[in-house]
Protein backbone atom coordinates (compact mmCIF):
# COMPACT_ATOMS: atom_id res chain seq x y z
CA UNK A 1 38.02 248.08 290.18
CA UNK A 2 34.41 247.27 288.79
CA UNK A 3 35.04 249.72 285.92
CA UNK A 4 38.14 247.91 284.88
CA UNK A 5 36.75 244.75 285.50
CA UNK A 6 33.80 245.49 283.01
CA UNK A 7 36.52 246.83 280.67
CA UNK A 8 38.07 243.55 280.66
CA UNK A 9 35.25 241.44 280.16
CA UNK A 10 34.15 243.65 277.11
CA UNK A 11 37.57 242.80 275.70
CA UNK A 12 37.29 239.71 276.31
CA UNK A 13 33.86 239.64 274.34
CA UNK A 14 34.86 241.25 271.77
CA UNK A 15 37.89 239.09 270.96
CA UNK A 16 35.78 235.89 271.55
CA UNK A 17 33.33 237.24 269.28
CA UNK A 18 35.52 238.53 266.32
CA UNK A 19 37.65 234.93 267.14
CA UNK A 20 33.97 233.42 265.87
CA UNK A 21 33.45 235.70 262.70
CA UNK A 22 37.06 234.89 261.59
CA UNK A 23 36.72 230.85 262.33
CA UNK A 24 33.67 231.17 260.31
CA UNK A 25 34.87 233.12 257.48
CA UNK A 26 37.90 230.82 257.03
CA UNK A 27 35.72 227.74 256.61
CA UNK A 28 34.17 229.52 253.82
CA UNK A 29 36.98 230.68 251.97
CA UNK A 30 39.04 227.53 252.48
CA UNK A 31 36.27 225.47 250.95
CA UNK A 32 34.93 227.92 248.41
CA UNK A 33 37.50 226.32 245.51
CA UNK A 34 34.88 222.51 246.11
CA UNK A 35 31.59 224.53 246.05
CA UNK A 36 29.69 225.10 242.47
CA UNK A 37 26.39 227.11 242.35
CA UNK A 38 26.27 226.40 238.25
CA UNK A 39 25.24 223.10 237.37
CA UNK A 40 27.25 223.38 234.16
CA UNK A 41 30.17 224.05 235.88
CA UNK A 42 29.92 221.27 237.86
CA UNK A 43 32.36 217.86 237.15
CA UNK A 44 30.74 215.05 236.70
CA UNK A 45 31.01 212.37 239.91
CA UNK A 46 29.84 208.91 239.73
CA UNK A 47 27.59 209.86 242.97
CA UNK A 48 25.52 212.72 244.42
CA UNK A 49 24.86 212.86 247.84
CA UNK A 50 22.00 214.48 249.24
CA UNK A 51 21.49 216.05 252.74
CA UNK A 52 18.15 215.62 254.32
CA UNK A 53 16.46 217.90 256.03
CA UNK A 54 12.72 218.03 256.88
CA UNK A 55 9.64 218.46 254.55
CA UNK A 56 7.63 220.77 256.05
CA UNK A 57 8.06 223.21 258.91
CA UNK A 58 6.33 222.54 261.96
CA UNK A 59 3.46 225.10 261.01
CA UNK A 60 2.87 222.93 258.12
CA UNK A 61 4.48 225.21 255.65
CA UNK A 62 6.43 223.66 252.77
CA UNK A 63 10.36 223.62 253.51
CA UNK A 64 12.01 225.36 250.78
CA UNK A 65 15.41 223.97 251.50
CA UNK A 66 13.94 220.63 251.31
CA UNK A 67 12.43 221.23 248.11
CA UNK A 68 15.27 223.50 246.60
CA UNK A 69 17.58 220.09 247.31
CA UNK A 70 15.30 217.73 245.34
CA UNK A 71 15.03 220.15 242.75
CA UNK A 72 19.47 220.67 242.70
CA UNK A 73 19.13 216.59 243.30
CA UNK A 74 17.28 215.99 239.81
CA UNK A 75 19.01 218.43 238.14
CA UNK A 76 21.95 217.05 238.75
CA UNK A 77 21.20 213.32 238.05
CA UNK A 78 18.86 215.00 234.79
CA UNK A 79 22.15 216.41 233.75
CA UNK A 80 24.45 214.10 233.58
CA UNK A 81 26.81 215.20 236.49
CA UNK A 82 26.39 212.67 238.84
CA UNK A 83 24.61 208.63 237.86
CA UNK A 84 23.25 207.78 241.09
CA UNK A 85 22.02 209.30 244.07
CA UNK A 86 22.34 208.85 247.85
CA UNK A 87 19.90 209.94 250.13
CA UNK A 88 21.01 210.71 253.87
CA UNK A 89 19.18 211.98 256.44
CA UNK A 90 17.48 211.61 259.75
CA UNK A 91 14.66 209.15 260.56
CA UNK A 92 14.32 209.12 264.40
CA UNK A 93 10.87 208.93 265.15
CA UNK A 94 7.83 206.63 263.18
CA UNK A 95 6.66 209.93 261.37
CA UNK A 96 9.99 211.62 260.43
CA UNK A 97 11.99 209.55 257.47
CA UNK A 98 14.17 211.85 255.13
CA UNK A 99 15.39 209.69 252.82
CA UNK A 100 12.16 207.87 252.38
CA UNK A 101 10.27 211.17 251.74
CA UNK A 102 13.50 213.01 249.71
CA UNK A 103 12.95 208.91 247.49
CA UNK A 104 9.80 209.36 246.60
CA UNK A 105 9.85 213.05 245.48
CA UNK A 106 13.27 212.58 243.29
CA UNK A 107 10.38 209.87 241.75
CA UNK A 108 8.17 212.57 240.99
CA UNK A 109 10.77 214.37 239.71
CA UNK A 110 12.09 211.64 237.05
CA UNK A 111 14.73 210.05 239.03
CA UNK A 112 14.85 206.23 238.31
CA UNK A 113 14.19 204.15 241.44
CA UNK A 114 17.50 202.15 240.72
CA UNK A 115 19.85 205.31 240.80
CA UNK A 116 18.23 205.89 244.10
CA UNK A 117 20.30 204.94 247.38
CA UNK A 118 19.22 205.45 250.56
CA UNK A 119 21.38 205.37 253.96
CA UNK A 120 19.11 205.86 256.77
CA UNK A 121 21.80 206.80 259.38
CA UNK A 122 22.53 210.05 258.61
CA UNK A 123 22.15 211.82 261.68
CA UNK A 124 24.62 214.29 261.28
CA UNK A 125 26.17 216.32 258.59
CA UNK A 126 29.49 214.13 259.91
CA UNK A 127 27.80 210.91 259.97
CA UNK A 128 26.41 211.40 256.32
CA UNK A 129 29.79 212.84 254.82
CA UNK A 130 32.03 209.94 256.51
CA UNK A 131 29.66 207.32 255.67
CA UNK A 132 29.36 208.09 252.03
CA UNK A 133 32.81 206.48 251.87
CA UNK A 134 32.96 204.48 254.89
CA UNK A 135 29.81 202.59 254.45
CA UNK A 136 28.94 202.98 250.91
CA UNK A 137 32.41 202.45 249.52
CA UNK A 138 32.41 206.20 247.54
CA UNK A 139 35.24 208.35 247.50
CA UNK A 140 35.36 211.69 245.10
CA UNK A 141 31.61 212.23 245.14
CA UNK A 142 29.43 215.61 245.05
CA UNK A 143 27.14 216.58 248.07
CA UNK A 144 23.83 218.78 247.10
CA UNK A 145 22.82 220.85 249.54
CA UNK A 146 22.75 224.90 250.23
CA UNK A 147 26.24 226.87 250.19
CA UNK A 148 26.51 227.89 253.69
CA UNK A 149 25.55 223.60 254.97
CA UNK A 150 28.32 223.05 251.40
CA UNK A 151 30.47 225.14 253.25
CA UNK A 152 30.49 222.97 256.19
CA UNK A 153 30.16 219.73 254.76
CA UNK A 154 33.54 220.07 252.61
CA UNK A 155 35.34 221.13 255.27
CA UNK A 156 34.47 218.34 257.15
CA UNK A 157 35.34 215.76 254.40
CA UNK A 158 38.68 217.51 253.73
CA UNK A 159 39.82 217.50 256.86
CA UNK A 160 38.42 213.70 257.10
CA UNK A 161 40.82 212.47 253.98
CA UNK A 162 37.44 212.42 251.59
CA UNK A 163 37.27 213.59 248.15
CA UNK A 164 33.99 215.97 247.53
CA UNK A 165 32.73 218.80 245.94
CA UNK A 166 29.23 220.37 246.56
CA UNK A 167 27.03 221.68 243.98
CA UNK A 168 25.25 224.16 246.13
CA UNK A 169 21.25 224.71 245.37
CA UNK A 170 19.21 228.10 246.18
CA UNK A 171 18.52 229.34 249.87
CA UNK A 172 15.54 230.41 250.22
CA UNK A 173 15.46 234.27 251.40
CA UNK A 174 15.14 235.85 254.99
CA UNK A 175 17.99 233.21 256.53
CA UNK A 176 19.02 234.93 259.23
CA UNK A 177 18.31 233.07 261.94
CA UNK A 178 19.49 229.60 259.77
CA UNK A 179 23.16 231.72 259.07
CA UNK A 180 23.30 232.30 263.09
CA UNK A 181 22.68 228.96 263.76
CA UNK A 182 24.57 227.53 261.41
CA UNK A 183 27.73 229.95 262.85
CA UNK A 184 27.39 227.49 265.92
CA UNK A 185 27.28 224.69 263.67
CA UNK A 186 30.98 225.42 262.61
CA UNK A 187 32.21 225.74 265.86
CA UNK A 188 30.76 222.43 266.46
CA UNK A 189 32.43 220.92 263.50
CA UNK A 190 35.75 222.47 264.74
CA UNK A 191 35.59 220.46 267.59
CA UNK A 192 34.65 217.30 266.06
CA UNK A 193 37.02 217.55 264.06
CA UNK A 194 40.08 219.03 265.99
CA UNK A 195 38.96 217.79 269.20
CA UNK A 196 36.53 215.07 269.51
CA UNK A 197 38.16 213.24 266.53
CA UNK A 198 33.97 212.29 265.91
CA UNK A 199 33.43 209.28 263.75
CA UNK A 200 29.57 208.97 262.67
CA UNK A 201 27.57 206.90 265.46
CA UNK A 202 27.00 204.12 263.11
CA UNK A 203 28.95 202.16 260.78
CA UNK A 204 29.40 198.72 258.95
CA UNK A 205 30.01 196.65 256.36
CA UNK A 206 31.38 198.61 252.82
CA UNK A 207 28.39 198.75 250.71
CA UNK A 208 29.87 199.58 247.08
CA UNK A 209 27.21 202.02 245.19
CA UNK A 210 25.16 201.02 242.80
CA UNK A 211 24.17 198.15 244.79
CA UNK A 212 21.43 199.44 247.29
CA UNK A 213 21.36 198.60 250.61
CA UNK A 214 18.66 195.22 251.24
CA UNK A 215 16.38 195.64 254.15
CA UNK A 216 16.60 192.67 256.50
CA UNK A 217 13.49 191.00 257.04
CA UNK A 218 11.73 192.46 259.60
CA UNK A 219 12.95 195.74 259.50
CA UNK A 220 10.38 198.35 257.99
CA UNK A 221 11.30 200.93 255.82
CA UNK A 222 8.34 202.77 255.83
CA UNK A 223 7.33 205.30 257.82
CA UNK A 224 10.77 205.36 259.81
CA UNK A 225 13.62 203.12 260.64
CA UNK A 226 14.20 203.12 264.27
CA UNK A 227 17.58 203.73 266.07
CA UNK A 228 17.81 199.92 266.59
CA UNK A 229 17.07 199.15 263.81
CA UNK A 230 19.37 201.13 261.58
CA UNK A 231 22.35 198.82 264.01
CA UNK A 232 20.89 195.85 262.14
CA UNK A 233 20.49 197.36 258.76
CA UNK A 234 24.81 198.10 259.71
């Protein structure tokens, strides 16, 4: 009876697991059509949006999918295929501020100050995809990021109504762990998306791009934007 019992449970497994692989695969090949790795080939879009992620490891170590987005980011304003740019990401603590850090570098890199957007709420690949046209007012816009998060991010905004593409920027090699991770991360969409019905945990007023979002007085941009006062930025 234990035998057959283990024989179960290994069939179980291995349909759970292969269930996994194939959920993951689709996502890729149902948004592969919206994903361009050649800036040439990209159509042009009024707006590129750009998905923050952290600087530096927590070694210390430069992030290379930080600085392979600035780099897609500028080539893509530099280009011609998108005018402005709209920088979502994270800034939860007083020492962690994406968009202010991915700001200054697209700078650096050329990138006018008054193309530059900023939306400080992007917690979540959801929250940032939804609020691109929720909050700032932007329909049929490109998201920069790498393939496997482009992957993700379409399928979210397709199966939210929203018009995107993704001009996908270089990975940097020995992912492994990232591409496991990010396996979970699609189940997780799945059921925000199927399930949950999500919506991004902040939203407001329609904020039409290319006019930037004004800071209330008060409320400091720099070094982070706290949870409260994102609400009031909303």
């Amino acid at each position: 009876m234990r035998k057959r019992l283990l024989i179960g449970l290994l069939i179980l497994a291995g349909i759970a697991v292969t269930t996994i692989i194939l959920l993951d695969r689709w996502i890729s090949w149902d948004t592969a059509p919206y994903i361009y790795e050649d800036v040439a080939q990209l159509p042009a879009r009024d707006v590129g949006m750009v998905l923050g992620t952290s600087k530096y490891y927590t070694s210390g170590a430069t992030n290379l999918y930080y600085t392979n987005r600035i780099k897609g980011a500028a080539e893509a304003y530099h280009s011609g295929k998108v005018k402005y740019l709209l920088l979502s990401g994270d800034n939860g603590a007083h020492n962690y501020n994406e968009p202010i850090n991915m700001r200054k570098d697209l700078i650096k890199a050329g990138v006018p100050a008054s193309k530059i957007v900023m939306d400080f709420a992007g917690f979540r690949t959801l929250d940032s995809v939804v609020r691109t046209k929720k909050v700032f007012d932007t329909d049929n816009f490109t998201i920069i990021t790498q393939r496997f998060h482009c992957e993700r991010a379409v399928f979210i905004a397709k199966h939210k109504g929203i018009d995107a593409q993704c001009y996908a920027v270089p990975a940097p090699a020995g992912m492994f762990k990232v591409r496991v991770r990010e396996v979970f991360a699609r189940l997780g969409a799945l059921a925000d998306v199927y399930v949950l019905k999500r919506e991004p945990k902040f939203l407001g007023e329609q904020e039409s791009i290319p006019a930037p979002i004004k800071m209330p007085d008060g409320i400091k941009g720099y070094p982070a934007v706290s949870p409260d006062e994102v609400s009031k930025l909303n």
